[in-house]
N, C-alpha and C. Protein backbone atom coordinates (compact mmCIF):
# COMPACT_ATOMS: atom_id res chain seq x y z
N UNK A 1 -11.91 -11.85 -13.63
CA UNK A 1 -10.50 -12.18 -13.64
C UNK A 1 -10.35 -13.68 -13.81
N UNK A 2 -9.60 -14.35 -14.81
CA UNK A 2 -9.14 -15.24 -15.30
C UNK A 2 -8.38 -15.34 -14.01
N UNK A 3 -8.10 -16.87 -12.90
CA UNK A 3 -6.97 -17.21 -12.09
C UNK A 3 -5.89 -17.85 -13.08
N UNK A 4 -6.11 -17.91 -14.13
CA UNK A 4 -5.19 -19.00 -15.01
C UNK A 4 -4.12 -17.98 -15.48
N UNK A 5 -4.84 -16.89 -15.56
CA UNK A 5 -4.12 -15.56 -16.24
C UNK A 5 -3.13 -14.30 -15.74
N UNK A 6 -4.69 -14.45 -14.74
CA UNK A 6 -4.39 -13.05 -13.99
C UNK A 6 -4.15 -13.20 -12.47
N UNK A 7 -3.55 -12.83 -11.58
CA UNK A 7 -3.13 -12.63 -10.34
C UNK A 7 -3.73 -11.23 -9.45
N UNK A 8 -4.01 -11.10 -8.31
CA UNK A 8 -3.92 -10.08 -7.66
C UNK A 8 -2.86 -9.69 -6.51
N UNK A 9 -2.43 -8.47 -6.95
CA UNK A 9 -1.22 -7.68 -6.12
C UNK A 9 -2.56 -6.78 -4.64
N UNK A 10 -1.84 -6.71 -3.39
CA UNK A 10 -1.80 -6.02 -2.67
C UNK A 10 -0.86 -5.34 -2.28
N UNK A 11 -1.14 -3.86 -2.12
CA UNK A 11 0.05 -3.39 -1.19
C UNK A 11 -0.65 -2.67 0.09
N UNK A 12 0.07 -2.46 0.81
CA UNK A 12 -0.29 -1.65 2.12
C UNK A 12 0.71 -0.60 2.20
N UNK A 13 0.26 0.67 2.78
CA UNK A 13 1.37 1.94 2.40
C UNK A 13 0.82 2.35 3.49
N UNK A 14 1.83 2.92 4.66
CA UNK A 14 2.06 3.83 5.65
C UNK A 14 2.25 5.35 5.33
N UNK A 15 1.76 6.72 5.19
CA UNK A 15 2.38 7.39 5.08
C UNK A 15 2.67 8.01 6.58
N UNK A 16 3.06 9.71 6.38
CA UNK A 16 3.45 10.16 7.32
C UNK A 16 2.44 11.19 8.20
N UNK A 17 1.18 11.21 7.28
CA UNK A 17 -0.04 11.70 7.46
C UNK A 17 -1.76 11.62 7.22
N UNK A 18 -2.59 11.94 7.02
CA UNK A 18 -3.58 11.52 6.59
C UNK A 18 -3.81 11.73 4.77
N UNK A 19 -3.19 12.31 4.25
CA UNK A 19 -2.84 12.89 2.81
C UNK A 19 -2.51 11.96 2.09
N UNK A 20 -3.07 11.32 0.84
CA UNK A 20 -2.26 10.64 -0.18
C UNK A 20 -1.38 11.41 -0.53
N UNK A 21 -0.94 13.02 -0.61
CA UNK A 21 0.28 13.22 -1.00
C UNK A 21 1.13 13.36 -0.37
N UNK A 22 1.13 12.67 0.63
CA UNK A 22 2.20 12.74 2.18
C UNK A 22 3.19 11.88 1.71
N UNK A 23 4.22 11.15 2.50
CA UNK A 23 5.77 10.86 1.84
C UNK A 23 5.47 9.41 2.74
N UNK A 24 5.06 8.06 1.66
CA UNK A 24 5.38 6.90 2.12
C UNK A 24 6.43 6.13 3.36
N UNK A 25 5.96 6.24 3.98
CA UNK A 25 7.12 5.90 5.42
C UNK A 25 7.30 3.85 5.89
N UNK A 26 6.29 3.46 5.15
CA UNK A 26 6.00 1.65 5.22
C UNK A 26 5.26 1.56 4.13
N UNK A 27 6.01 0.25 4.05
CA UNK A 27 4.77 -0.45 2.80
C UNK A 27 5.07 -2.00 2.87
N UNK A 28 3.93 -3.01 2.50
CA UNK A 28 4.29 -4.00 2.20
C UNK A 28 3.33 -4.49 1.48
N UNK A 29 4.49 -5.12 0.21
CA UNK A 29 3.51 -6.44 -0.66
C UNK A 29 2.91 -7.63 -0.53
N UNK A 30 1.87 -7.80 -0.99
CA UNK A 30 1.39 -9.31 -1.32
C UNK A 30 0.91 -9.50 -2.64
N UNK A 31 1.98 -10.45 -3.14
CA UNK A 31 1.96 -10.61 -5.18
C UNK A 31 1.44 -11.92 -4.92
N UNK A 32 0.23 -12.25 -5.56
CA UNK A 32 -0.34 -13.24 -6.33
C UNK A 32 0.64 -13.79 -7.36
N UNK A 33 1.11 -13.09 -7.99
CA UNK A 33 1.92 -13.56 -8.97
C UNK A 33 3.37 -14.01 -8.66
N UNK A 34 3.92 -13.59 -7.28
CA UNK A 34 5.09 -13.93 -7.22
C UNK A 34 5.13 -13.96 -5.20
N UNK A 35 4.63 -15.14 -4.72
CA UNK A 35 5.04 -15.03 -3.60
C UNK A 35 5.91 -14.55 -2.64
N UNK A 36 7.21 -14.74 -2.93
CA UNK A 36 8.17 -14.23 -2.49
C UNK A 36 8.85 -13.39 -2.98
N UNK A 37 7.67 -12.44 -3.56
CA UNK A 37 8.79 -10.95 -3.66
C UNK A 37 8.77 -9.96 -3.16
N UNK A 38 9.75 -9.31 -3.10
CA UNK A 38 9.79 -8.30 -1.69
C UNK A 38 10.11 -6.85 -2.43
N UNK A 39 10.04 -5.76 -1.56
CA UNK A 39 10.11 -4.61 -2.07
C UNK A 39 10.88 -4.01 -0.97
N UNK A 40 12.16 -3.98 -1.44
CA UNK A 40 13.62 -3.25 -0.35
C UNK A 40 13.43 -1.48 -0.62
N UNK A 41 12.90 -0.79 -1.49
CA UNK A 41 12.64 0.33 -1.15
C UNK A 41 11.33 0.77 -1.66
N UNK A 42 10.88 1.63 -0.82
CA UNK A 42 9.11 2.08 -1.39
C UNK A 42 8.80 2.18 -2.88
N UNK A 43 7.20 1.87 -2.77
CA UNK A 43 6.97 1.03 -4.73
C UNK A 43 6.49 2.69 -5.05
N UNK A 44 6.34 3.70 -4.22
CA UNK A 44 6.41 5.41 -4.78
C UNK A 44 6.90 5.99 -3.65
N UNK A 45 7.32 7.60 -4.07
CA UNK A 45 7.35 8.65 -3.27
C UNK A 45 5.83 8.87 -2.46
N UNK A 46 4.85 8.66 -2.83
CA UNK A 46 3.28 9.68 -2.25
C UNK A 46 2.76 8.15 -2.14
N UNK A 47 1.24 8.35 -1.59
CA UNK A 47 0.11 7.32 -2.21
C UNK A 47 -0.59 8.16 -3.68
N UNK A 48 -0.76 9.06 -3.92
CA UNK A 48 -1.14 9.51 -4.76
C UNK A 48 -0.38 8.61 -6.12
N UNK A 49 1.09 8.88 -6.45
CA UNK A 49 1.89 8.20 -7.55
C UNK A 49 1.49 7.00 -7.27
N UNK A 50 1.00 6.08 -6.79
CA UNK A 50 0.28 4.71 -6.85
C UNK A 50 -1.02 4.75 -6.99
N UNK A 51 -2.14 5.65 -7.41
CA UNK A 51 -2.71 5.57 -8.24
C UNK A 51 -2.72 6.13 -9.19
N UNK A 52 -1.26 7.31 -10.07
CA UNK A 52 -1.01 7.35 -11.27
C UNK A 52 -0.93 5.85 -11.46
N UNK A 53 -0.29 5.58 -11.18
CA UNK A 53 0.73 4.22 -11.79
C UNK A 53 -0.21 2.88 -11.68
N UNK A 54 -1.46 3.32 -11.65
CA UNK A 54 -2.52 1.76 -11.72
C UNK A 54 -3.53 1.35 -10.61
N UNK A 55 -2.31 1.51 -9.58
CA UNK A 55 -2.81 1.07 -8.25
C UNK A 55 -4.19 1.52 -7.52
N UNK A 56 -4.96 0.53 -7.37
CA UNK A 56 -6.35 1.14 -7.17
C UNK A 56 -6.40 0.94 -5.52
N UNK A 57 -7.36 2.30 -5.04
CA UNK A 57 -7.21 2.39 -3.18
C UNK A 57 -8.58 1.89 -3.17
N UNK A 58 -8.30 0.78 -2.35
CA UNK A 58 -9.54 -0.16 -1.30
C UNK A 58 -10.09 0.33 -0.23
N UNK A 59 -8.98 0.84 0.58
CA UNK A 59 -9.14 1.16 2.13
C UNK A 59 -8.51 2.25 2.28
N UNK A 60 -8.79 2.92 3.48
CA UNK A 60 -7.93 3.55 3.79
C UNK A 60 -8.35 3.43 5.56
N UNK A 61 -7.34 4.47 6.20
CA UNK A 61 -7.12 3.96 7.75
C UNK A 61 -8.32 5.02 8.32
N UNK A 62 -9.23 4.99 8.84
CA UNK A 62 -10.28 5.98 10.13
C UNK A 62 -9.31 7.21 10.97
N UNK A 63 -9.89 8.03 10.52
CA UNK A 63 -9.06 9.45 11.60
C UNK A 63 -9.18 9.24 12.86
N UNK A 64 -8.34 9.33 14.01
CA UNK A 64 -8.62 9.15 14.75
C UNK A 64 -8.19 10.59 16.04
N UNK A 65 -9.55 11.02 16.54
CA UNK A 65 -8.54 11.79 17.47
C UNK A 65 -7.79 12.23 18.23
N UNK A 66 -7.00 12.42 18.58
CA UNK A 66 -5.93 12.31 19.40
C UNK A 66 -5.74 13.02 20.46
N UNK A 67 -5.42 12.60 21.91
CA UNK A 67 -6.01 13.19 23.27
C UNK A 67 -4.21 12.74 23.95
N UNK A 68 -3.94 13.84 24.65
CA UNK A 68 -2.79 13.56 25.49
C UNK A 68 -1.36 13.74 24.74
N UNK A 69 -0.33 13.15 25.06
CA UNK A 69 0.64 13.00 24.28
C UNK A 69 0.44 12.58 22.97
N UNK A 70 1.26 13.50 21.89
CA UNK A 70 1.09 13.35 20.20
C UNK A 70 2.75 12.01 20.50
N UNK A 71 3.32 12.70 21.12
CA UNK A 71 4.91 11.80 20.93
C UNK A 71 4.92 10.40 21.49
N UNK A 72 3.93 9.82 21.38
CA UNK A 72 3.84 8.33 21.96
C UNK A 72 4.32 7.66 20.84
N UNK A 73 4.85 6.76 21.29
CA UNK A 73 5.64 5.82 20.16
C UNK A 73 4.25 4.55 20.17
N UNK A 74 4.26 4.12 18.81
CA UNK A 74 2.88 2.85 18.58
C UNK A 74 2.88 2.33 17.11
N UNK A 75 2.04 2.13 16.88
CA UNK A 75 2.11 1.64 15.26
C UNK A 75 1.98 2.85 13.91
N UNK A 76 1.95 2.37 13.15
CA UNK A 76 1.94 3.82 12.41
C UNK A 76 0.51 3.79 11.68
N UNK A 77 0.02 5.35 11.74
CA UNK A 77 -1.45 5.40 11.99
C UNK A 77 -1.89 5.51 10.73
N UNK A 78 -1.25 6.39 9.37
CA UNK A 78 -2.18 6.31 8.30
C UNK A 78 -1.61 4.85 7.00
N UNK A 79 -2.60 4.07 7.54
CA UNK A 79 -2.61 2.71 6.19
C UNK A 79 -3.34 2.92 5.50
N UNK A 80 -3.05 2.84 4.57
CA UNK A 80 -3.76 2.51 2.78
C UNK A 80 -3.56 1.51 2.20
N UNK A 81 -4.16 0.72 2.01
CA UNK A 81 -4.43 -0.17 0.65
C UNK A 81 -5.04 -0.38 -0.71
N UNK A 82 -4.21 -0.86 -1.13
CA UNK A 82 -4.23 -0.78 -2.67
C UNK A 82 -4.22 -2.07 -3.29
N UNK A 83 -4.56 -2.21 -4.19
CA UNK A 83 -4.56 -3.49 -5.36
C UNK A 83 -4.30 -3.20 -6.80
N UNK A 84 -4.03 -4.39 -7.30
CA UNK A 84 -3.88 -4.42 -8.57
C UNK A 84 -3.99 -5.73 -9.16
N UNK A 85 -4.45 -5.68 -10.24
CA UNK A 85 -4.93 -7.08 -11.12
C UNK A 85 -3.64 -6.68 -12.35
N UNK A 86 -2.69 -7.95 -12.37
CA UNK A 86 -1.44 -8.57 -13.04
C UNK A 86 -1.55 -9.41 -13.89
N UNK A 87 -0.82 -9.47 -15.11
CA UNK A 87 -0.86 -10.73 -15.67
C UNK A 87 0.14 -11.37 -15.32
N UNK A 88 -0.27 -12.84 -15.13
CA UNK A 88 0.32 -13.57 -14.87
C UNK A 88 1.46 -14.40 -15.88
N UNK A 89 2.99 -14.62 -15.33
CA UNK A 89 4.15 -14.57 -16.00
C UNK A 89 4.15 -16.53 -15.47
N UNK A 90 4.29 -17.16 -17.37
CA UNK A 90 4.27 -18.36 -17.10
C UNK A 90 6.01 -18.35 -16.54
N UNK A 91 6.35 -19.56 -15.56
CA UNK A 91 7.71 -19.84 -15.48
C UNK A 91 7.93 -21.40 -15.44
């Protein structure tokens, strides 16, 4: 990757289960190419449609099993991450 050229995108995606085809519930960007841009509604419906659409999965979150109360309120358990290599937009 050219830095002169090219940029790297992160996203992070919450769904609502352990499934890439589960229904995106959080997400957030980090654009190489554009610091401050934000994403006011989810960048797909699934994690799956983000890797139609390019997005390549890095990570994903460890199963974890679950003992006692399911209805505990905490962080939200399935993260995924993703990347993408951008070209970069002279301004």
């Amino acid at each position: 990757m050219n830095p002169d050229t090219h940029r790297q995108q992160v996203l992070f995606v919450w769904t609502t289960d352990s499934s890439l085809l589960s229904p995106i519930v959080g997400w957030n960007l980090h654009d190489g190419t554009d610091p401050d841009r934000d994403l006011p509604e989810p960048p797909a419906e699934r994690g799956v449609d983000l890797l139609a659409d390019g997005w390549r999965l890095i990570q994903s979150s460890p199963l974890v099993n679950r003992t006692g109360d399911v209805h505990v309120a905490g962080v939200l358990e399935y993260e995924w991450i993703f990347e993408r290599i951008v070209e970069r937009t002279v301004r």
